[in-house]
C-alpha atoms as a PDB file:
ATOM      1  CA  UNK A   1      24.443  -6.695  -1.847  1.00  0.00           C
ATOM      2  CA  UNK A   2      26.697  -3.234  -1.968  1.00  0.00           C
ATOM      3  CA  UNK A   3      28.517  -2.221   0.612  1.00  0.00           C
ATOM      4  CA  UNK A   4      27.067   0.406   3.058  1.00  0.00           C
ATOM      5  CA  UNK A   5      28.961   3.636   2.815  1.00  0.00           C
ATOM      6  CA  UNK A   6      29.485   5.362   6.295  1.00  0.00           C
ATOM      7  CA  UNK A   7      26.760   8.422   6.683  1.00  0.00           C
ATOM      8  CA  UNK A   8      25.653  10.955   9.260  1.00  0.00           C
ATOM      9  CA  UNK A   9      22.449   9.855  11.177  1.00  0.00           C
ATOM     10  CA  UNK A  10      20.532  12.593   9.208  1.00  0.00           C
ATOM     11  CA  UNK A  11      21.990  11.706   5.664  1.00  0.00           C
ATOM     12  CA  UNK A  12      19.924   8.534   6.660  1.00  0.00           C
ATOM     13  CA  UNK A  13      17.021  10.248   8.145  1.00  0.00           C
ATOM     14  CA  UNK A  14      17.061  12.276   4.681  1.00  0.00           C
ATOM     15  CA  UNK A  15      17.713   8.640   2.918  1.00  0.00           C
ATOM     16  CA  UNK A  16      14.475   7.151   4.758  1.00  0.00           C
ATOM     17  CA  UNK A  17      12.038  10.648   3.865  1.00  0.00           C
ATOM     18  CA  UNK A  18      12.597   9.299   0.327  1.00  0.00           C
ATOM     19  CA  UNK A  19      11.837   6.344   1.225  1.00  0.00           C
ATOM     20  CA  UNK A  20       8.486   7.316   2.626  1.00  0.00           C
ATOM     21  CA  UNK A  21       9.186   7.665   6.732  1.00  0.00           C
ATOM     22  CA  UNK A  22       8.366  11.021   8.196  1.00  0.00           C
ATOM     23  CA  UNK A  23       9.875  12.339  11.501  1.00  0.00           C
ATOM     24  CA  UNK A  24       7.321  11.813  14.439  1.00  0.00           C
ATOM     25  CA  UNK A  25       9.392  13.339  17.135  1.00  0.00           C
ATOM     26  CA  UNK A  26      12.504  13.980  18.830  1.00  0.00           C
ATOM     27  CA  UNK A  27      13.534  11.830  21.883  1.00  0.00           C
ATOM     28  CA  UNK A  28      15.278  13.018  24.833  1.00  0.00           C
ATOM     29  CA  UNK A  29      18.188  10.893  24.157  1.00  0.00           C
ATOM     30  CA  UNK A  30      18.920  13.109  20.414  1.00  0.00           C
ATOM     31  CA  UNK A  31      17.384  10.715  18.681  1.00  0.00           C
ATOM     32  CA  UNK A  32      15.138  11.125  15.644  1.00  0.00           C
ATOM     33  CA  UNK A  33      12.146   8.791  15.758  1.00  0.00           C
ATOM     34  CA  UNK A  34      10.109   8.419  12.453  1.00  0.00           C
ATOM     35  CA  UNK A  35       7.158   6.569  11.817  1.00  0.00           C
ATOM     36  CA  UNK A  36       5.121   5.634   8.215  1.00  0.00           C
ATOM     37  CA  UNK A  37       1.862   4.822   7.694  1.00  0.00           C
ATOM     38  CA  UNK A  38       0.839   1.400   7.437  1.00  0.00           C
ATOM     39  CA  UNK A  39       3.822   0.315   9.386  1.00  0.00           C
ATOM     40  CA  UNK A  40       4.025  -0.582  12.914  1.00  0.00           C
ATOM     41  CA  UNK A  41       7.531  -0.205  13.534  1.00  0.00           C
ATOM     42  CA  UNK A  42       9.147   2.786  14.101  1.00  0.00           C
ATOM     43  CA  UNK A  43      12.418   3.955  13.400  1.00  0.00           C
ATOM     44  CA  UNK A  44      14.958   5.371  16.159  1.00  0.00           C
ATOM     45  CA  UNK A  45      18.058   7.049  14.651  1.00  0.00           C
ATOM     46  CA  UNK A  46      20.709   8.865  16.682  1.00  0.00           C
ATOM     47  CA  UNK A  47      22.036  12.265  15.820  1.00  0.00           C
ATOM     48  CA  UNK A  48      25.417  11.403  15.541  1.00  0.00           C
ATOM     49  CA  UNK A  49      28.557  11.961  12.959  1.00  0.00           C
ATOM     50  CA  UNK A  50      28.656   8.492  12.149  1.00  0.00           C
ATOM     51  CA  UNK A  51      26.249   5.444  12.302  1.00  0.00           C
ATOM     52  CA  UNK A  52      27.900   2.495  13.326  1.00  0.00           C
ATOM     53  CA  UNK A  53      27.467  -0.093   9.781  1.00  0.00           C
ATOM     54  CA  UNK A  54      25.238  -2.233  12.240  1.00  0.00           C
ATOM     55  CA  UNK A  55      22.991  -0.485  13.490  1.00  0.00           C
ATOM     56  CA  UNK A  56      22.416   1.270   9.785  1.00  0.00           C
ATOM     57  CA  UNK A  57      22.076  -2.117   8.496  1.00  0.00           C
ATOM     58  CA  UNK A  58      19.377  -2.817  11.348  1.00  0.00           C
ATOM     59  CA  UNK A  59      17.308   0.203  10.566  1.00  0.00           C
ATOM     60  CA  UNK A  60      17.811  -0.949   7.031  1.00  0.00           C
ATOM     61  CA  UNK A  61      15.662  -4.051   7.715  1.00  0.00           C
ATOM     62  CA  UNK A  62      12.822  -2.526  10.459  1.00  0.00           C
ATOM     63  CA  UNK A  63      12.271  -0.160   7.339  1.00  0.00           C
ATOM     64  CA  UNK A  64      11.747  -3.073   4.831  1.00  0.00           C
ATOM     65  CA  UNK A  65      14.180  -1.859   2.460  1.00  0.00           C
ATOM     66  CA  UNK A  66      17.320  -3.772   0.500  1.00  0.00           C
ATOM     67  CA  UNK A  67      20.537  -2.589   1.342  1.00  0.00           C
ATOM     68  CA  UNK A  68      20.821  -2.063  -2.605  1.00  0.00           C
ATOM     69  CA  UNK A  69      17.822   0.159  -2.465  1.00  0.00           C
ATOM     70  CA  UNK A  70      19.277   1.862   0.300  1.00  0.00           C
ATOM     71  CA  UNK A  71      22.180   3.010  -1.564  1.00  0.00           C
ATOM     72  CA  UNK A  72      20.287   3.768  -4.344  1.00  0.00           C
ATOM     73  CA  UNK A  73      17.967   6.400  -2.893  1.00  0.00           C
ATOM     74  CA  UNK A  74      21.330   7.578  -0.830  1.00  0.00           C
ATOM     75  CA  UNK A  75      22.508   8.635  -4.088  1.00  0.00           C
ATOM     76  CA  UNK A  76      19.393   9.703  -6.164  1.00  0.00           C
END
């Protein structure tokens, strides 16, 4: 498993689009909820500098992705 480099929440908004998710709407709270078909979890990610490892790592796993495939679309 790599190591999860320290991103902007929309580097990983732009790192989930790849991955399929679209943006569904904008919550009151500045955060970007995104939703993809077939799923029924959605994904809540804060507008912020940084995303705290953990909570990347969370959203990592609601999405059904590796952290290795993760990185890999991060840097494609």
């Amino acid at each position: 498993m790599g190591k999860l480099p320290v991103i902007s929440g929309w580097e990983a908004i732009r790192v989930f689009e790849k991955a399929g998710w679209l943006i569904d709407r904008r919550a009151r709270s500045r955060h970007i909820v995104m939703k993809k078909s077939g799923m029924i979890t959605t994904l809540s990610i804060p507008e912020h500098k940084t995303l705290d490892r953990g909570l990347l790592r969370a959203l990592i796993r609601d999405a059904q992705l590796s952290v290795d495939e993760f990185i890999k679309l991060l840097y494609e």
